[in-house]
C-alpha atoms as a PDB file:
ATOM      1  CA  UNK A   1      -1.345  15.147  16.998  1.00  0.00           C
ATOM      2  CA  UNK A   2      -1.613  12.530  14.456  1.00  0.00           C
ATOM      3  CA  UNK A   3       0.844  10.162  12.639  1.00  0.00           C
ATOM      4  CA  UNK A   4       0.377   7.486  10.465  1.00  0.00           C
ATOM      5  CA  UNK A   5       2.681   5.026   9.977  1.00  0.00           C
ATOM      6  CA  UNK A   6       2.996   3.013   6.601  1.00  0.00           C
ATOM      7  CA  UNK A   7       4.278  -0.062   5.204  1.00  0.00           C
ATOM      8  CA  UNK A   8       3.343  -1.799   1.998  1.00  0.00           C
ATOM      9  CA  UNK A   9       0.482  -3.948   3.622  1.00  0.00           C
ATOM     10  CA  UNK A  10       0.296  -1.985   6.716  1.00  0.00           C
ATOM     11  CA  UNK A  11       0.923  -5.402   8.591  1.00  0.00           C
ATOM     12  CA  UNK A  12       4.756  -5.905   9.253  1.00  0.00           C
ATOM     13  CA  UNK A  13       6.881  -3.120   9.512  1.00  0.00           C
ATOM     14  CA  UNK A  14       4.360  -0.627  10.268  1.00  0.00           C
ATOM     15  CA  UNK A  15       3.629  -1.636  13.477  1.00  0.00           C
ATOM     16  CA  UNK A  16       7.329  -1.684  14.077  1.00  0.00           C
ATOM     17  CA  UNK A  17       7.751   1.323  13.079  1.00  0.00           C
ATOM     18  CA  UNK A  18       4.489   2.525  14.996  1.00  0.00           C
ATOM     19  CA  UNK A  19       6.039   0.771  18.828  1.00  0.00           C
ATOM     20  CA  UNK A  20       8.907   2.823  18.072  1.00  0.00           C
ATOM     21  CA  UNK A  21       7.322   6.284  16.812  1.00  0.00           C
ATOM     22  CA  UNK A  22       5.476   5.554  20.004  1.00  0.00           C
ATOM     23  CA  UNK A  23       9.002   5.496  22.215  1.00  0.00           C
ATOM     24  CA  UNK A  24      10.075   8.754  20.364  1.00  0.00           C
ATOM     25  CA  UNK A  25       7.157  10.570  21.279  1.00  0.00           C
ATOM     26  CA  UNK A  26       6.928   9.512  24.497  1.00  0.00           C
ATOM     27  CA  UNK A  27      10.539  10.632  24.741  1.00  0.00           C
ATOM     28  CA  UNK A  28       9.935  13.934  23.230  1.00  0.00           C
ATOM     29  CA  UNK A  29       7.005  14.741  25.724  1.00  0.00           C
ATOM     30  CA  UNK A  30       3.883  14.799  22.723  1.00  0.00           C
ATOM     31  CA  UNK A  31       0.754  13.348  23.478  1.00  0.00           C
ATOM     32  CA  UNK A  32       0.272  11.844  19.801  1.00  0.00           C
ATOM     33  CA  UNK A  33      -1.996   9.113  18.137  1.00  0.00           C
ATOM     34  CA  UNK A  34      -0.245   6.901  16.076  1.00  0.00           C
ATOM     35  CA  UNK A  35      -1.387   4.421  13.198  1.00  0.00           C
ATOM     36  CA  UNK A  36       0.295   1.593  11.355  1.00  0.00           C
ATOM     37  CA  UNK A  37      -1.017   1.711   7.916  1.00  0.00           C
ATOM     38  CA  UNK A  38      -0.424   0.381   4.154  1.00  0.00           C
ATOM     39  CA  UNK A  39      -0.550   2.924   1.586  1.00  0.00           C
ATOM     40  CA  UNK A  40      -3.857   3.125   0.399  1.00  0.00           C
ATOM     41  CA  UNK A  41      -5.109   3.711   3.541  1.00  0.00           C
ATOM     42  CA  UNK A  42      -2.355   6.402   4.522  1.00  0.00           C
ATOM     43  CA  UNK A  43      -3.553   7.643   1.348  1.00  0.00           C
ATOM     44  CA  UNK A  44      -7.400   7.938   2.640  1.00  0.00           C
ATOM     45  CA  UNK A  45      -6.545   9.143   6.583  1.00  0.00           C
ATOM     46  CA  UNK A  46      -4.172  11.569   5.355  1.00  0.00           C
ATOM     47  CA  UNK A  47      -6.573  14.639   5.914  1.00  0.00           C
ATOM     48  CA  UNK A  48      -6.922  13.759   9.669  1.00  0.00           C
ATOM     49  CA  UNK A  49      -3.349  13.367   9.957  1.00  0.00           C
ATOM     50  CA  UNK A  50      -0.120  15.710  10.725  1.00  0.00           C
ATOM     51  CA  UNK A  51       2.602  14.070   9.260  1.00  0.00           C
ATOM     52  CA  UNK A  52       3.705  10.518   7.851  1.00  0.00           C
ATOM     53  CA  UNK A  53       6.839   8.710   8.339  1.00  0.00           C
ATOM     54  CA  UNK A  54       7.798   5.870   5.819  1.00  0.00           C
ATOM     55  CA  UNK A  55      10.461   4.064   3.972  1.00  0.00           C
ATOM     56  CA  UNK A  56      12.118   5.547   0.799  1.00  0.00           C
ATOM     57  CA  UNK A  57      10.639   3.206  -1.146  1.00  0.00           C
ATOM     58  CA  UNK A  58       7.261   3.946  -0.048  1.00  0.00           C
ATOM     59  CA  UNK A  59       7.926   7.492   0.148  1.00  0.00           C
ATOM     60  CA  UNK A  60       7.557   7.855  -2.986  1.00  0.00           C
ATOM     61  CA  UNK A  61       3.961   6.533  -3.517  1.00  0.00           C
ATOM     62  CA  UNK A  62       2.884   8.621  -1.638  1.00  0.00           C
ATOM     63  CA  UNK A  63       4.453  11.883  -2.914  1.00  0.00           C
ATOM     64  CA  UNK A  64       1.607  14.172  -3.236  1.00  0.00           C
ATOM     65  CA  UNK A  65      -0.129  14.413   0.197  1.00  0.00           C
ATOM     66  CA  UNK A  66      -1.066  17.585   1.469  1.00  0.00           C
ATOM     67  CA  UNK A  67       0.660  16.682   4.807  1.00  0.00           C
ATOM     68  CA  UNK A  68       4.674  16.255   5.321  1.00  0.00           C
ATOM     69  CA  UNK A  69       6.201  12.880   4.567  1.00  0.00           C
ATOM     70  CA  UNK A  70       9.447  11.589   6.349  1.00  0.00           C
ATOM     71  CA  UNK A  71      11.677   8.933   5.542  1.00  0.00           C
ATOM     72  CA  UNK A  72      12.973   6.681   8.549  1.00  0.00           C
ATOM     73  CA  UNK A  73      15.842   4.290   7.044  1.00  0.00           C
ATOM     74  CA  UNK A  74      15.840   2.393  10.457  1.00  0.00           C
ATOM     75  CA  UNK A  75      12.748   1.495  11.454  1.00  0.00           C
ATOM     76  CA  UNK A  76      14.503   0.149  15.084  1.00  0.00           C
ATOM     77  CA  UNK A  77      16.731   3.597  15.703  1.00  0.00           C
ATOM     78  CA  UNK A  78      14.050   5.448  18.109  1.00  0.00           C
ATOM     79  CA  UNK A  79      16.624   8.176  17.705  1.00  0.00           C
ATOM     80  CA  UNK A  80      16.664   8.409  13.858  1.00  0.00           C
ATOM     81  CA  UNK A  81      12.386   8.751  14.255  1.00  0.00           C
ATOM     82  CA  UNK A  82      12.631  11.218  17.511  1.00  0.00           C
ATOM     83  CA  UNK A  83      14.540  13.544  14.480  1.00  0.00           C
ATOM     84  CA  UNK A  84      12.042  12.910  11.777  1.00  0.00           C
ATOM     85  CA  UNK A  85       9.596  13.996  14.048  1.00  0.00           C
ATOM     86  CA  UNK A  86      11.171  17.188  15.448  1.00  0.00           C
ATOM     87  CA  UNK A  87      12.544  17.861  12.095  1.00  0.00           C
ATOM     88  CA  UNK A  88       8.453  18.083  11.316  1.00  0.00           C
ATOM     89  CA  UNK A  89       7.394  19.891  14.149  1.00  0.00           C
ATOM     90  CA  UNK A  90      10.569  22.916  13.533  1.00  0.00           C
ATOM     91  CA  UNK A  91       9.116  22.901   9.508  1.00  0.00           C
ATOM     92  CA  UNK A  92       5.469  23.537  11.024  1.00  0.00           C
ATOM     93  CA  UNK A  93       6.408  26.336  13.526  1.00  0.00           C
ATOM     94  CA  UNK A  94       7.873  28.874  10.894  1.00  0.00           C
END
């Protein structure tokens, strides 16, 4: 599984976000790869990807993917990104 991560510069709070994401899935048992990323990028990897999780802001930019988008409001609350992603993975199964 893939996930990428993104941030406006793909610098800062990506890679936040990405330690964390990292926690969650480790939590949740899923052997994933996760990227920090700005948008353009997210943007460009999006094919090889399963899912990206984001700000609201951001969310919005990148509206239009052909892979699910999910908005994490607290980049720090592993459990807030451990729902995102099981939120994602119940969507896929049906």
């Amino acid at each position: 599984m893939k996930v990428i991560c993104v941030c406006g510069m793909g610098l800062g709070t990506s890679i936040l976000l990405k330690m964390n994401t990292d926690k969650a899935m480790k939590q949740l048992g899923i052997d994933a790869d996760v990227d920090a990323a700005d948008i353009g990028t997210a943007k460009g990897a999006a094919g090889q990807a399963d899912f990206v999780l984001t700000s609201a802001e951001l969310a919005e930019e990148l509206e239009g993917l052909p892979i699910p988008i999910r908005v994490i409001n607290n980049f720090m609350d592993v459990d807030e990104i451990s729902a995102a992603i099981t939120d994602v993975l119940n969507l896929e199964q049906l």
